[in-house]
C-alpha atoms as a PDB file:
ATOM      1  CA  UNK A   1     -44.891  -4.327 -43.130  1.00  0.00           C
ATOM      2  CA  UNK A   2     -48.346  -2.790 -44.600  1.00  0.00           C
ATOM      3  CA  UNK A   3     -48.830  -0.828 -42.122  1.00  0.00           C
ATOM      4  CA  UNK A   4     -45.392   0.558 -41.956  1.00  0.00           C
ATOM      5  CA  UNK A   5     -45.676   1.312 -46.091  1.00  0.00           C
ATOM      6  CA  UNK A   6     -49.137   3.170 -45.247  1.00  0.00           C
ATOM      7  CA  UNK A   7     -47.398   5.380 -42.748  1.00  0.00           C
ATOM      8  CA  UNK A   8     -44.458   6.281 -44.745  1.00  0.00           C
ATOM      9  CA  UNK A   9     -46.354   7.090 -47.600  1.00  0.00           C
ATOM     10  CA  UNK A  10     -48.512   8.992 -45.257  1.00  0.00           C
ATOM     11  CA  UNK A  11     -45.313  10.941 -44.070  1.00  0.00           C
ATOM     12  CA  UNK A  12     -44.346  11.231 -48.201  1.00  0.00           C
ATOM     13  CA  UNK A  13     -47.646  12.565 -48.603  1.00  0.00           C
ATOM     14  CA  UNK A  14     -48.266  15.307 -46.466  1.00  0.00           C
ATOM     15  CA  UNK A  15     -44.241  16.505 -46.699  1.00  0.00           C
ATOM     16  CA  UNK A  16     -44.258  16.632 -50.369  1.00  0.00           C
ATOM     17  CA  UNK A  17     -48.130  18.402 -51.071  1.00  0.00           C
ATOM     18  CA  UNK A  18     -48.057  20.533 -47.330  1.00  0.00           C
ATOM     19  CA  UNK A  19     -51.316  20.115 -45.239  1.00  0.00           C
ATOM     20  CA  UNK A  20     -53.548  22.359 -43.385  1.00  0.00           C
ATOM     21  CA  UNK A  21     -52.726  22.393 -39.660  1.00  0.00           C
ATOM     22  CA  UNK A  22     -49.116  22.909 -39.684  1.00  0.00           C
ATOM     23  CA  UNK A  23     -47.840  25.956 -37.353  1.00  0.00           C
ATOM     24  CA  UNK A  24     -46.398  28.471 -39.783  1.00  0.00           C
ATOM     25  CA  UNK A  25     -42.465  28.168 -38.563  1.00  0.00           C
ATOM     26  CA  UNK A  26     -40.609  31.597 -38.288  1.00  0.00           C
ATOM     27  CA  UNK A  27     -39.790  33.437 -41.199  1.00  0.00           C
ATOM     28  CA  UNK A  28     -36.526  32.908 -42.689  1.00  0.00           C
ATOM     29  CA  UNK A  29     -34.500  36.253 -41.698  1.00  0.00           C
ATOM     30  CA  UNK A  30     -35.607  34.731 -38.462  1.00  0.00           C
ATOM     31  CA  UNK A  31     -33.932  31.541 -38.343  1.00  0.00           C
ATOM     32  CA  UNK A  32     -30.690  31.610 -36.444  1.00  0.00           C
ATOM     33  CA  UNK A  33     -27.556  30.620 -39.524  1.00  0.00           C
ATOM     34  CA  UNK A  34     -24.921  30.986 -36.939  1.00  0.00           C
ATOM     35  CA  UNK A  35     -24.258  27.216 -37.013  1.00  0.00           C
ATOM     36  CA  UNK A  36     -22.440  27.485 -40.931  1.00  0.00           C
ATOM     37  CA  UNK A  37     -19.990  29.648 -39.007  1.00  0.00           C
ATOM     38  CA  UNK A  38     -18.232  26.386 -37.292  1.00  0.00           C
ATOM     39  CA  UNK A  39     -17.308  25.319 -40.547  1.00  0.00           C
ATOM     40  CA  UNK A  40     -13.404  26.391 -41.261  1.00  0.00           C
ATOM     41  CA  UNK A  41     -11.872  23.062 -42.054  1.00  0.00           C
ATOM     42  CA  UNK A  42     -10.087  22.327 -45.983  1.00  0.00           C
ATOM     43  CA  UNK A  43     -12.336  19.315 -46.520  1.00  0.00           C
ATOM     44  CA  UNK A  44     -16.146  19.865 -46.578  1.00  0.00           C
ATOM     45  CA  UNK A  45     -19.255  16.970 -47.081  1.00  0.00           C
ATOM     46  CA  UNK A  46     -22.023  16.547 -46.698  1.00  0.00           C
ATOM     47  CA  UNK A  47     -24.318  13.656 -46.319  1.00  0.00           C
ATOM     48  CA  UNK A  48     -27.851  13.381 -47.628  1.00  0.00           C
ATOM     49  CA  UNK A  49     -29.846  11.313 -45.493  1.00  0.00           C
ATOM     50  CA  UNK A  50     -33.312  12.927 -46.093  1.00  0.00           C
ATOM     51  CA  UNK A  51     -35.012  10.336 -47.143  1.00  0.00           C
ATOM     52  CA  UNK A  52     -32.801   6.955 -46.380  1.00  0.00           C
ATOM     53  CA  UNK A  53     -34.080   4.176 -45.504  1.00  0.00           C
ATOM     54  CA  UNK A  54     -33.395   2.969 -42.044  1.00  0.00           C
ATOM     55  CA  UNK A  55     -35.111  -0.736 -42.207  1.00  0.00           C
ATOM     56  CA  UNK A  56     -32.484  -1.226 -44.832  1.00  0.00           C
ATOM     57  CA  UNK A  57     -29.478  -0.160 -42.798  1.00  0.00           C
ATOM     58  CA  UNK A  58     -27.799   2.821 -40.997  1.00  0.00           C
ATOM     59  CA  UNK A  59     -26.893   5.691 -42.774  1.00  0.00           C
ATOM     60  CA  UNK A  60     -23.762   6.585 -40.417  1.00  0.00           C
ATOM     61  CA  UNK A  61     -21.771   4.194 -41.920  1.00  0.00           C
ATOM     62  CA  UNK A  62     -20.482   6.290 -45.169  1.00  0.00           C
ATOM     63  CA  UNK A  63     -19.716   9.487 -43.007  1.00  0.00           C
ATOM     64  CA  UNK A  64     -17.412   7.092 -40.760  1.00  0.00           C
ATOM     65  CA  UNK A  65     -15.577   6.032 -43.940  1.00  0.00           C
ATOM     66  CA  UNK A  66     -15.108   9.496 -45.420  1.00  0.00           C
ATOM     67  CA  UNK A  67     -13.913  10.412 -42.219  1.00  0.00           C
ATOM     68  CA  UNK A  68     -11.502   7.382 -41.432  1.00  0.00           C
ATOM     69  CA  UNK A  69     -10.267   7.607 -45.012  1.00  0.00           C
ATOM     70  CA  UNK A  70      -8.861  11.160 -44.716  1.00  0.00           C
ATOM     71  CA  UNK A  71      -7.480  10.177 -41.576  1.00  0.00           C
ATOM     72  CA  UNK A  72      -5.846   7.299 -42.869  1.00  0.00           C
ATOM     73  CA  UNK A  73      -4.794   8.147 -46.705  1.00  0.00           C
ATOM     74  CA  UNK A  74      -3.807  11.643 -45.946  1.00  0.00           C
ATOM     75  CA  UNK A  75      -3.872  12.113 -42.211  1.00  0.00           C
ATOM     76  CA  UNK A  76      -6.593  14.268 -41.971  1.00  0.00           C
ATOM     77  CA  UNK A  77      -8.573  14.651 -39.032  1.00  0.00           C
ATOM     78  CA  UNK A  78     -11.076  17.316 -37.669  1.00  0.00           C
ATOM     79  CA  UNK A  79     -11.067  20.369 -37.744  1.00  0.00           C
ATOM     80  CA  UNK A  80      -9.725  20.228 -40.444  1.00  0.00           C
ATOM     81  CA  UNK A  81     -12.569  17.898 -41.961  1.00  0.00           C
ATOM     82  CA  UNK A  82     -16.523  18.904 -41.741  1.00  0.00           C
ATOM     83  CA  UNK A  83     -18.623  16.764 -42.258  1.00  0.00           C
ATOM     84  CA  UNK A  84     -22.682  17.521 -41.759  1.00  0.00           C
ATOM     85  CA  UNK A  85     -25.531  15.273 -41.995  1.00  0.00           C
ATOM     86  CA  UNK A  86     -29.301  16.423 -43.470  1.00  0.00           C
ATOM     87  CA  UNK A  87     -32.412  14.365 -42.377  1.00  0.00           C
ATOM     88  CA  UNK A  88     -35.635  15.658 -43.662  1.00  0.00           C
ATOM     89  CA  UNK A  89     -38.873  13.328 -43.412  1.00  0.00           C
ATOM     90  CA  UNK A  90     -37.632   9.458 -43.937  1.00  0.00           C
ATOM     91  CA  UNK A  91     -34.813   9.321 -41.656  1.00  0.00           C
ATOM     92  CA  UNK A  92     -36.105  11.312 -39.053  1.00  0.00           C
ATOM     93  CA  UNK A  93     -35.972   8.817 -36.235  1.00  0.00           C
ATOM     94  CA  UNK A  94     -31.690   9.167 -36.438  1.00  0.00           C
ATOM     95  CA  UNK A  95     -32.426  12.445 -34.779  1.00  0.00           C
ATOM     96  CA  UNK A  96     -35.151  11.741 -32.302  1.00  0.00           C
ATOM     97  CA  UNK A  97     -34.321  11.272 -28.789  1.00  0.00           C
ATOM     98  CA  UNK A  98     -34.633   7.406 -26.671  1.00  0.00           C
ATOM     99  CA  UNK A  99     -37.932   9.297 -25.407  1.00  0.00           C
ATOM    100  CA  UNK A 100     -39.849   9.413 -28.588  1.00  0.00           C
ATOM    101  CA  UNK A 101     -38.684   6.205 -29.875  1.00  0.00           C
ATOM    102  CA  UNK A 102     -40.527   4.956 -27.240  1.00  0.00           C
ATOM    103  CA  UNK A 103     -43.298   7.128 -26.823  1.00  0.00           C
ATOM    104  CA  UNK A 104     -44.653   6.751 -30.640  1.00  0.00           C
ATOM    105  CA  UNK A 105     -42.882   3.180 -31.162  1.00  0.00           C
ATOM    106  CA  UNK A 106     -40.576   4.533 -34.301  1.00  0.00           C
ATOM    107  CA  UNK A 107     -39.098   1.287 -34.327  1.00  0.00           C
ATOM    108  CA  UNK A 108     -42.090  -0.610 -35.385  1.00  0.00           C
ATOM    109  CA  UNK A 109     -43.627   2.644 -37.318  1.00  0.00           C
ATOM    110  CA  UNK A 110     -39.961   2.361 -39.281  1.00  0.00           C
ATOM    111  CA  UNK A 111     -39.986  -0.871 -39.300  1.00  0.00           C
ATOM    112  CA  UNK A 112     -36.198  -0.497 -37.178  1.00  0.00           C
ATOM    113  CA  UNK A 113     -35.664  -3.762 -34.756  1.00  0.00           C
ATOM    114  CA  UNK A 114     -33.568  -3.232 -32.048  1.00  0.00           C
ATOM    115  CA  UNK A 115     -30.348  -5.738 -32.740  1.00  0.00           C
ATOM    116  CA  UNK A 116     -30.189  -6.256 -29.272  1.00  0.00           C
ATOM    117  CA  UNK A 117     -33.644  -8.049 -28.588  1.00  0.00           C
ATOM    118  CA  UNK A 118     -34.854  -8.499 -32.898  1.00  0.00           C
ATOM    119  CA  UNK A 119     -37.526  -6.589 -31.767  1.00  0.00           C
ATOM    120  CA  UNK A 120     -39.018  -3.221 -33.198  1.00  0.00           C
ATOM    121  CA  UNK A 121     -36.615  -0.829 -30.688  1.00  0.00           C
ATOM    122  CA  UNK A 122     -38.016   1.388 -28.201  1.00  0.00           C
ATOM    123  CA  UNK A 123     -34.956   3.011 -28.292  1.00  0.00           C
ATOM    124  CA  UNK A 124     -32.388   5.050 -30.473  1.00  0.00           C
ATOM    125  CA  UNK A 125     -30.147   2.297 -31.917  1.00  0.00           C
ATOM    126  CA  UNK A 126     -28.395   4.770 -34.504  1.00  0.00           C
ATOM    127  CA  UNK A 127     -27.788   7.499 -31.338  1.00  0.00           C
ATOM    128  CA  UNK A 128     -24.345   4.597 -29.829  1.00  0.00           C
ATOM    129  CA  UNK A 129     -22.894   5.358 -26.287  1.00  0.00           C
ATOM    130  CA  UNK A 130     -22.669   8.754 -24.503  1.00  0.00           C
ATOM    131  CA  UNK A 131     -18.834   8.735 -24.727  1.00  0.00           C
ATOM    132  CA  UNK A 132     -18.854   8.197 -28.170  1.00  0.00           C
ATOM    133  CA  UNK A 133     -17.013   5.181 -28.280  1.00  0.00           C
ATOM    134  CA  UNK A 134     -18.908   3.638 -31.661  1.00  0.00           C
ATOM    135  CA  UNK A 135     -17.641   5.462 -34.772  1.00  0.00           C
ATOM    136  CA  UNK A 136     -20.811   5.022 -36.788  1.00  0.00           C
ATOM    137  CA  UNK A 137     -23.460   6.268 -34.312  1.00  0.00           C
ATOM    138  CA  UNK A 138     -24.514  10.188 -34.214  1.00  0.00           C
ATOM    139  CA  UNK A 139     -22.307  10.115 -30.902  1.00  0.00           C
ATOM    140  CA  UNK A 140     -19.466   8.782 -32.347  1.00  0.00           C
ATOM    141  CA  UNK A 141     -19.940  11.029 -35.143  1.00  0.00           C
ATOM    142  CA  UNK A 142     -20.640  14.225 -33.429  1.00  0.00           C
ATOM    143  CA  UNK A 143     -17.821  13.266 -31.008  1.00  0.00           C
ATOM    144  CA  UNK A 144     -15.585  14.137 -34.632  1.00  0.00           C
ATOM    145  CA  UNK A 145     -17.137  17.273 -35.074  1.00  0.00           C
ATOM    146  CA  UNK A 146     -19.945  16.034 -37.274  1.00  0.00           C
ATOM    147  CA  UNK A 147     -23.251  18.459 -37.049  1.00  0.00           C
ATOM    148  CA  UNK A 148     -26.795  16.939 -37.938  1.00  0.00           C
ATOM    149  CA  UNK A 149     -29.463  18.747 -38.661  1.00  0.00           C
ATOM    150  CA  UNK A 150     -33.405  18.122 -39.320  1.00  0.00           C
ATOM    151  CA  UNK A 151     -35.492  19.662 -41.611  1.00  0.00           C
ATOM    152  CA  UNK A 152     -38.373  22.054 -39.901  1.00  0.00           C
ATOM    153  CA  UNK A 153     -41.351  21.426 -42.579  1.00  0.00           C
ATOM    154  CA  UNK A 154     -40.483  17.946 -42.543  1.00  0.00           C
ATOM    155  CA  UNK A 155     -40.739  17.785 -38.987  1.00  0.00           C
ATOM    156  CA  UNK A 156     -43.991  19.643 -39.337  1.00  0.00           C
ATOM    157  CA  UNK A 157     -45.024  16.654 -41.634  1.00  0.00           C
ATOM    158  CA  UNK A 158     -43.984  13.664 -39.191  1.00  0.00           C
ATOM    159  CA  UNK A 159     -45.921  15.295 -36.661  1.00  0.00           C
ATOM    160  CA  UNK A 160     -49.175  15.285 -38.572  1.00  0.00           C
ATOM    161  CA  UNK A 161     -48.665  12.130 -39.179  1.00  0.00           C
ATOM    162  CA  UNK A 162     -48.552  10.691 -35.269  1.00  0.00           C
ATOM    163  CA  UNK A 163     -50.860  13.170 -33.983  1.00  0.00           C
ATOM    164  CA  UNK A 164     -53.505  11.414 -36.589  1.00  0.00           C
ATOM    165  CA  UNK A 165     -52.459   8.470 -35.173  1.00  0.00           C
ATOM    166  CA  UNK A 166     -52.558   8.901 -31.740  1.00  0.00           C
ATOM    167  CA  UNK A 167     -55.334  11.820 -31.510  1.00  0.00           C
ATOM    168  CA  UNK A 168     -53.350  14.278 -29.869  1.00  0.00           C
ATOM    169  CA  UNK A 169     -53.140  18.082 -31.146  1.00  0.00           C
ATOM    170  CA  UNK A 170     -50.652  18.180 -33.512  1.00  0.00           C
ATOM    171  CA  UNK A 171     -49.133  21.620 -31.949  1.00  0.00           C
ATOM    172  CA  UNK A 172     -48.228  19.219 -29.000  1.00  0.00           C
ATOM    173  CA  UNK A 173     -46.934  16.825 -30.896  1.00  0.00           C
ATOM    174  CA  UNK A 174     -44.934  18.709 -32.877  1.00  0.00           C
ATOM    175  CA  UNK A 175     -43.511  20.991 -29.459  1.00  0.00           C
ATOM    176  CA  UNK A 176     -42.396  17.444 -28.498  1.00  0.00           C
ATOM    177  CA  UNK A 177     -40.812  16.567 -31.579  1.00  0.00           C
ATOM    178  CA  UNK A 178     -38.942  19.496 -31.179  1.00  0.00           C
ATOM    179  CA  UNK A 179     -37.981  19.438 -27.841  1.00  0.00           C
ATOM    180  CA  UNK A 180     -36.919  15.927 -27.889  1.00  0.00           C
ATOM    181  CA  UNK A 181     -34.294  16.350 -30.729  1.00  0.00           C
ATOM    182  CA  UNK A 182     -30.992  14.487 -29.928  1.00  0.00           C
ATOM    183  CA  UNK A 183     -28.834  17.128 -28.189  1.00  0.00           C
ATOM    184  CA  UNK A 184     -26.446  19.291 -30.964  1.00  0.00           C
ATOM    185  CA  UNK A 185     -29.119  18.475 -33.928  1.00  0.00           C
ATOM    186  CA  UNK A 186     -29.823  21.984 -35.791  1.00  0.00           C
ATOM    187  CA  UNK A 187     -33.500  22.329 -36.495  1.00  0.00           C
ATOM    188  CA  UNK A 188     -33.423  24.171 -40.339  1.00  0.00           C
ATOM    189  CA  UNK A 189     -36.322  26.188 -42.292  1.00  0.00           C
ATOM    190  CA  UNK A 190     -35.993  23.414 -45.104  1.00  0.00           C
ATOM    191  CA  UNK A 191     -33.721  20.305 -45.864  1.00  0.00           C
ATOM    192  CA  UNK A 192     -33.445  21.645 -49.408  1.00  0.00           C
ATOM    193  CA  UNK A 193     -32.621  25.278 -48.381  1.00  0.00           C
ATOM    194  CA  UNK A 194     -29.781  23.805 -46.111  1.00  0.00           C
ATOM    195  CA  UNK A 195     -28.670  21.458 -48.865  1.00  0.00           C
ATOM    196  CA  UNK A 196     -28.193  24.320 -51.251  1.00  0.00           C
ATOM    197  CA  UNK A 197     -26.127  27.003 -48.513  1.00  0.00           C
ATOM    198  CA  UNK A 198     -23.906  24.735 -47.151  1.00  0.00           C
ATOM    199  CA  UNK A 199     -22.687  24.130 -50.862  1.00  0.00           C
ATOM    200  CA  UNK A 200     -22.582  27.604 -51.660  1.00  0.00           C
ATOM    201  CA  UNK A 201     -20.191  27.567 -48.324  1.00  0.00           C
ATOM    202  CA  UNK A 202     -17.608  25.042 -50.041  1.00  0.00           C
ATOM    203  CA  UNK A 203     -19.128  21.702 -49.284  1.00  0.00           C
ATOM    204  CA  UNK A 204     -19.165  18.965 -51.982  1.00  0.00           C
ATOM    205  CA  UNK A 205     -22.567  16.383 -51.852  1.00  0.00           C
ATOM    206  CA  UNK A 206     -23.420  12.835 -51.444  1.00  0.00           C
ATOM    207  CA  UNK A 207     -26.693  11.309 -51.161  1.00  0.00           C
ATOM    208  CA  UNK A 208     -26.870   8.418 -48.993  1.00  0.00           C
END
């Protein structure tokens, strides 16, 4: 458990102060906004996950509920419901594909067992089954039109962080962060940038 607090606060660190040796991401006229187009339904939310906790729980759980309740107490289902989910620095292993789970053991850097074995998991347990079939997984979530997206300087800052550890380049480490994304997730300039337009678009906020 110390050495999970050391690398948090290591990933706290270097996200919050910046840190020499991060690739300057593309400007902002440069990033692609297209994705805030999909959003036409009545009801709008999103979720804050930034910086949740995941050796506490999952953080899936509340976007299920909003959307099972406006299913249920007004029968109101997607599309005409959006729901998005931010990650910045803390919760960026919901995002990160089986490959890098296992690659730079998230599990046991998160301190995130695997219910399956009680062991730190070497695998996405928050990602659920390809069809979808769990309702509080990023599958089963995405399957209901829910979009995730991940915070680019944050990503920038969990990179540092495992290149130090593992003495690889950080520009290679953070080209694999990237690439290794779970599919659909929306890399943005900044969690807080994202936070603040998709409110300005109609959503309301909740931080998980």
């Amino acid at each position: 458990m110390p050495s999970r607090r050391r690398f948090v606060a290591a990933i706290t660190s270097v996200a919050g102060f910046g840190f020499a040796g991060q690739p300057s991401g593309p400007r902002t006229r440069g990033w692609d906004m297209s994705w805030l187009d999909r959003f036409k339904g009545q009801h709008k939310q999103l979720f804050d996950a930034g910086t949740f906790d995941l050796s506490i729980d999952t953080p899936l759980r509340v976007p299920m509920n909003y959307l099972d309740g406006l299913r249920d107490a007004y029968r109101v289902e997607p599309p005409a419901v959006d729901v998005a989910i931010g990650v910045s620095r803390l919760a960026f292993p919901v995002n990160a594909s089986d490959a890098l789970w296992q690659k730079y053991r998230l599990g046991e850097r998160w301190n995130v067992n695997d219910p399956a074995t009680g062991k730190p998991a070497t695998r996405n347990v928050f990602l659920g089954q390809a069809a979808g079939a769990d309702p509080d997984t990023v599958r089963g979530l995405q399957a209901r039109g829910a979009l995730f997206w991940q915070c680019n300087f944050a990503l920038g800052a969990v990179a540092f962080t495992l290149a130090r550890a593992s003495g690889t380049p950080i520009d290679d480490v953070r080209a694999e962060l990237a690439a290794g994304l779970n599919p659909g997730v929306v890399l943005v300039a900044t969690h807080a940038m994202a936070v603040g337009i998709v409110q300005q678009r109609g959503f309301t906020y909740m931080k998980l």
